[in-house]
Protein backbone atom coordinates (compact mmCIF):
# COMPACT_ATOMS: atom_id res chain seq x y z
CA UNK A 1 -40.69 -103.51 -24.10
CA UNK A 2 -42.17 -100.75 -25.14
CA UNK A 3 -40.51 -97.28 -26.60
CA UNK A 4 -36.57 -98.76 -25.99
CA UNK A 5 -35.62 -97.96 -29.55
CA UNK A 6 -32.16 -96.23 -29.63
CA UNK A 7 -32.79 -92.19 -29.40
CA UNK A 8 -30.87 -90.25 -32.31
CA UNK A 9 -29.23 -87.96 -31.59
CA UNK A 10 -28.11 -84.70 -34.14
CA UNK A 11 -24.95 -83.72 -35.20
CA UNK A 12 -23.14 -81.77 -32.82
CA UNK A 13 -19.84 -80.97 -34.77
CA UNK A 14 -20.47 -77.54 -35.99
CA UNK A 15 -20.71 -74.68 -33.22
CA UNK A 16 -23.87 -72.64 -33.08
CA UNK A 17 -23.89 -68.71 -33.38
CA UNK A 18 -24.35 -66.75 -30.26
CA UNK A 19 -28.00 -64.86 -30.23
CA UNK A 20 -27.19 -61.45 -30.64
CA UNK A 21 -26.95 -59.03 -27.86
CA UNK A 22 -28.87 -56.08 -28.14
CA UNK A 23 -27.30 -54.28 -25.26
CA UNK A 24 -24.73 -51.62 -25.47
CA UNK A 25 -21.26 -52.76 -25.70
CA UNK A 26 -19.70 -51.33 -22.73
CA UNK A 27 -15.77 -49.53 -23.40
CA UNK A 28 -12.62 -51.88 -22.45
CA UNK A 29 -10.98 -50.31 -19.59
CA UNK A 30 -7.62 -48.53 -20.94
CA UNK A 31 -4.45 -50.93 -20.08
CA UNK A 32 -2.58 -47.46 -18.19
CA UNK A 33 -3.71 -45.29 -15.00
CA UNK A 34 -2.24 -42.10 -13.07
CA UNK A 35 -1.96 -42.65 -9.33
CA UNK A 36 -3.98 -39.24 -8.49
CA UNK A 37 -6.75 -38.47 -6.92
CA UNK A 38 -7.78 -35.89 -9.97
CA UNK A 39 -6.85 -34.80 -13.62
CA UNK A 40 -2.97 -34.42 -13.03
CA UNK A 41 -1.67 -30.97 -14.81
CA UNK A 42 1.85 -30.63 -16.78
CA UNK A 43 3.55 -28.03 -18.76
CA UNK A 44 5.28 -28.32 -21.98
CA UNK A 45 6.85 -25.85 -24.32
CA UNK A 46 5.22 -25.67 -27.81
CA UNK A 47 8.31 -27.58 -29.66
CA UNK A 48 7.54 -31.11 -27.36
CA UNK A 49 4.23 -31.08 -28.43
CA UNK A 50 4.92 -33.30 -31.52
CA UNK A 51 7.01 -35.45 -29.69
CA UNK A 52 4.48 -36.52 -26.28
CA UNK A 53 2.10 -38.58 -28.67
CA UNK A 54 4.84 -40.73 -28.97
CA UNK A 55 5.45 -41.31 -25.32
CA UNK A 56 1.91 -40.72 -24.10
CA UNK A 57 -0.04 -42.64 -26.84
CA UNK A 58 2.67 -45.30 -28.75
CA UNK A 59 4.31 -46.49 -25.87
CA UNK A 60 2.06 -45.75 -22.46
CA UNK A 61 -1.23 -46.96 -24.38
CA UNK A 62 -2.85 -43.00 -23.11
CA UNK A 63 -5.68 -41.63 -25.18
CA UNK A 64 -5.16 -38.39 -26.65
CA UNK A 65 -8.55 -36.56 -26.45
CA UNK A 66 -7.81 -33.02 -27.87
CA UNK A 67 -6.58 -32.68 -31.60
CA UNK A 68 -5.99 -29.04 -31.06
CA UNK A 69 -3.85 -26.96 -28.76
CA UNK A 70 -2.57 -28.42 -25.66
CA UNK A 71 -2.77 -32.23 -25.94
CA UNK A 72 -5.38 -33.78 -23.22
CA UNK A 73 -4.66 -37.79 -22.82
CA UNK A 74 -7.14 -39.90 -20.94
CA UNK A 75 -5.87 -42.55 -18.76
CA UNK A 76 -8.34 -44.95 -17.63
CA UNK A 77 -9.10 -43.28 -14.30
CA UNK A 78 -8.36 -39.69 -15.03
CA UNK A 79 -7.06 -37.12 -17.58
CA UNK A 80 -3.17 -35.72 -18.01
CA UNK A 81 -3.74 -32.06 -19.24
CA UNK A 82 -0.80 -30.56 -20.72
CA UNK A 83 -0.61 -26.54 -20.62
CA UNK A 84 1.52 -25.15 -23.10
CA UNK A 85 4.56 -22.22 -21.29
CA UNK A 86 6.95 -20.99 -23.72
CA UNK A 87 8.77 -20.43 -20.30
CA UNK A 88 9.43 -23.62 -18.88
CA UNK A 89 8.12 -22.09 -15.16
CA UNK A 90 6.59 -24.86 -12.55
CA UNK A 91 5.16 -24.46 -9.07
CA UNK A 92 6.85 -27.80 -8.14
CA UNK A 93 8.75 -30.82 -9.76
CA UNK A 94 6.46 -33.52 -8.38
CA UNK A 95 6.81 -37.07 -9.89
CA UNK A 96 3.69 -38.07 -11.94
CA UNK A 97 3.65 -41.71 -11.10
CA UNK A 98 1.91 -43.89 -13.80
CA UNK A 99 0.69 -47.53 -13.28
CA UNK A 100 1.10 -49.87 -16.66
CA UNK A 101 0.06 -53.59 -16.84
CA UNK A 102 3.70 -54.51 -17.29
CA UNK A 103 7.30 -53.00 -16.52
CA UNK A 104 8.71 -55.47 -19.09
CA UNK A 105 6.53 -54.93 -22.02
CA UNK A 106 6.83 -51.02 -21.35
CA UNK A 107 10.58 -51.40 -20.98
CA UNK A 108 10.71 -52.88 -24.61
CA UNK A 109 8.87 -49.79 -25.75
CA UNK A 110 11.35 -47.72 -24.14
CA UNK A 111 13.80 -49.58 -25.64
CA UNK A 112 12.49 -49.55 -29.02
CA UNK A 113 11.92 -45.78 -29.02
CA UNK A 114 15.21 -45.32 -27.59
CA UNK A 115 13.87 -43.53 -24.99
CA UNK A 116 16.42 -42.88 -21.73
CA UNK A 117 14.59 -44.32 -18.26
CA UNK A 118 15.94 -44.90 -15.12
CA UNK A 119 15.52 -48.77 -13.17
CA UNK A 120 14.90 -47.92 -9.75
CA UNK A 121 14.45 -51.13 -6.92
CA UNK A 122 12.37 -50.25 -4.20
CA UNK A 123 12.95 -50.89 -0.28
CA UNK A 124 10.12 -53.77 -0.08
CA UNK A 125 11.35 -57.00 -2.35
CA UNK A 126 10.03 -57.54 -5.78
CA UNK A 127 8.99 -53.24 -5.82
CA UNK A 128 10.27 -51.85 -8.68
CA UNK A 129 9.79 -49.25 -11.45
CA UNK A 130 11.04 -47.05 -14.15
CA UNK A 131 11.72 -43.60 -13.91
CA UNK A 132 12.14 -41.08 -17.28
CA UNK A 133 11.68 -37.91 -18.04
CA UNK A 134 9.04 -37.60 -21.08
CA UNK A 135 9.59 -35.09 -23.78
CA UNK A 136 8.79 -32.09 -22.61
CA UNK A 137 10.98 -32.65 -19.35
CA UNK A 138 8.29 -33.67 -16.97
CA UNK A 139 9.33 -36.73 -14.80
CA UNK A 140 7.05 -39.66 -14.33
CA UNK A 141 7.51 -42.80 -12.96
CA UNK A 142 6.15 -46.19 -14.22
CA UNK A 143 4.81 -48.48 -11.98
CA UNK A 144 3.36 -52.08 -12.75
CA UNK A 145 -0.53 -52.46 -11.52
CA UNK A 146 -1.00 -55.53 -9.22
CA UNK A 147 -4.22 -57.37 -9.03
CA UNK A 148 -6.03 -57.12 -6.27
């Protein structure tokens, strides 16, 4: 019969490149977010200011924005301004609640950096989160994001 001769077939072993993309790469979404519904405002006095990168940035996975003056750290929904007060004065003593991928990785941080926080269990099973005051003696609490 006619044309039945066995088909060769190429070597398949090594992987081939992707074709490049020429479209622009699009930003990873930062792993942290403040529950707000705008930029959230803080005050600290000027001798914390060293100290929040370490909180903010190291541990939290923030963004600082602003090398100069009053930090600015970008969450990946909106911005935590700080305003510098030499005199400690505030409106209110709200809780900035913070949403992180995960309590236990963020504990270990916490942990490591021998920063004090708070375990607090909520009413509803399996609600929890951590609650710390951050350098400049602002209160926030961490909560861990759930998929939805």
């Amino acid at each position: 019969m006619p044309g039945t001769d066995p088909i060769e077939l190429a070597d398949s072993s090594r992987a081939l490149p992707p074709p490049p993309d020429a479209r622009p790469r699009m930003p990873e979404p930062l792993p942290v977010r403040l529950v707000a519904v705008n930029d959230v405002r803080m005050t600290a006095r000027p001798e914390a200011l060293p100290r929040l990168d370490g909180l903010y940035v190291d541990v939290l996975g923030f963004v600082r924005q602003s090398s100069q003056g009053a930090p600015v750290y970008r969450a990946d929904n909106f911005d935590l301004h700080f305003e510098v007060r030499s005199d400690r004065a505030r409106e209110d003593c709200r809780v900035v609640q913070i949403e992180v991928p995960s309590l236990a990785a963020v504990e270990r941080k916490l942990i490591d950096a021998g920063i004090e926080y708070t375990r607090i269990r909520g009413l509803v099973p399996g609600t929890e989160s951590l609650v710390l005051s951050d350098p400049a003696g602002n209160w926030i609490e961490l909560v861990e994001s759930r998929p939805l």
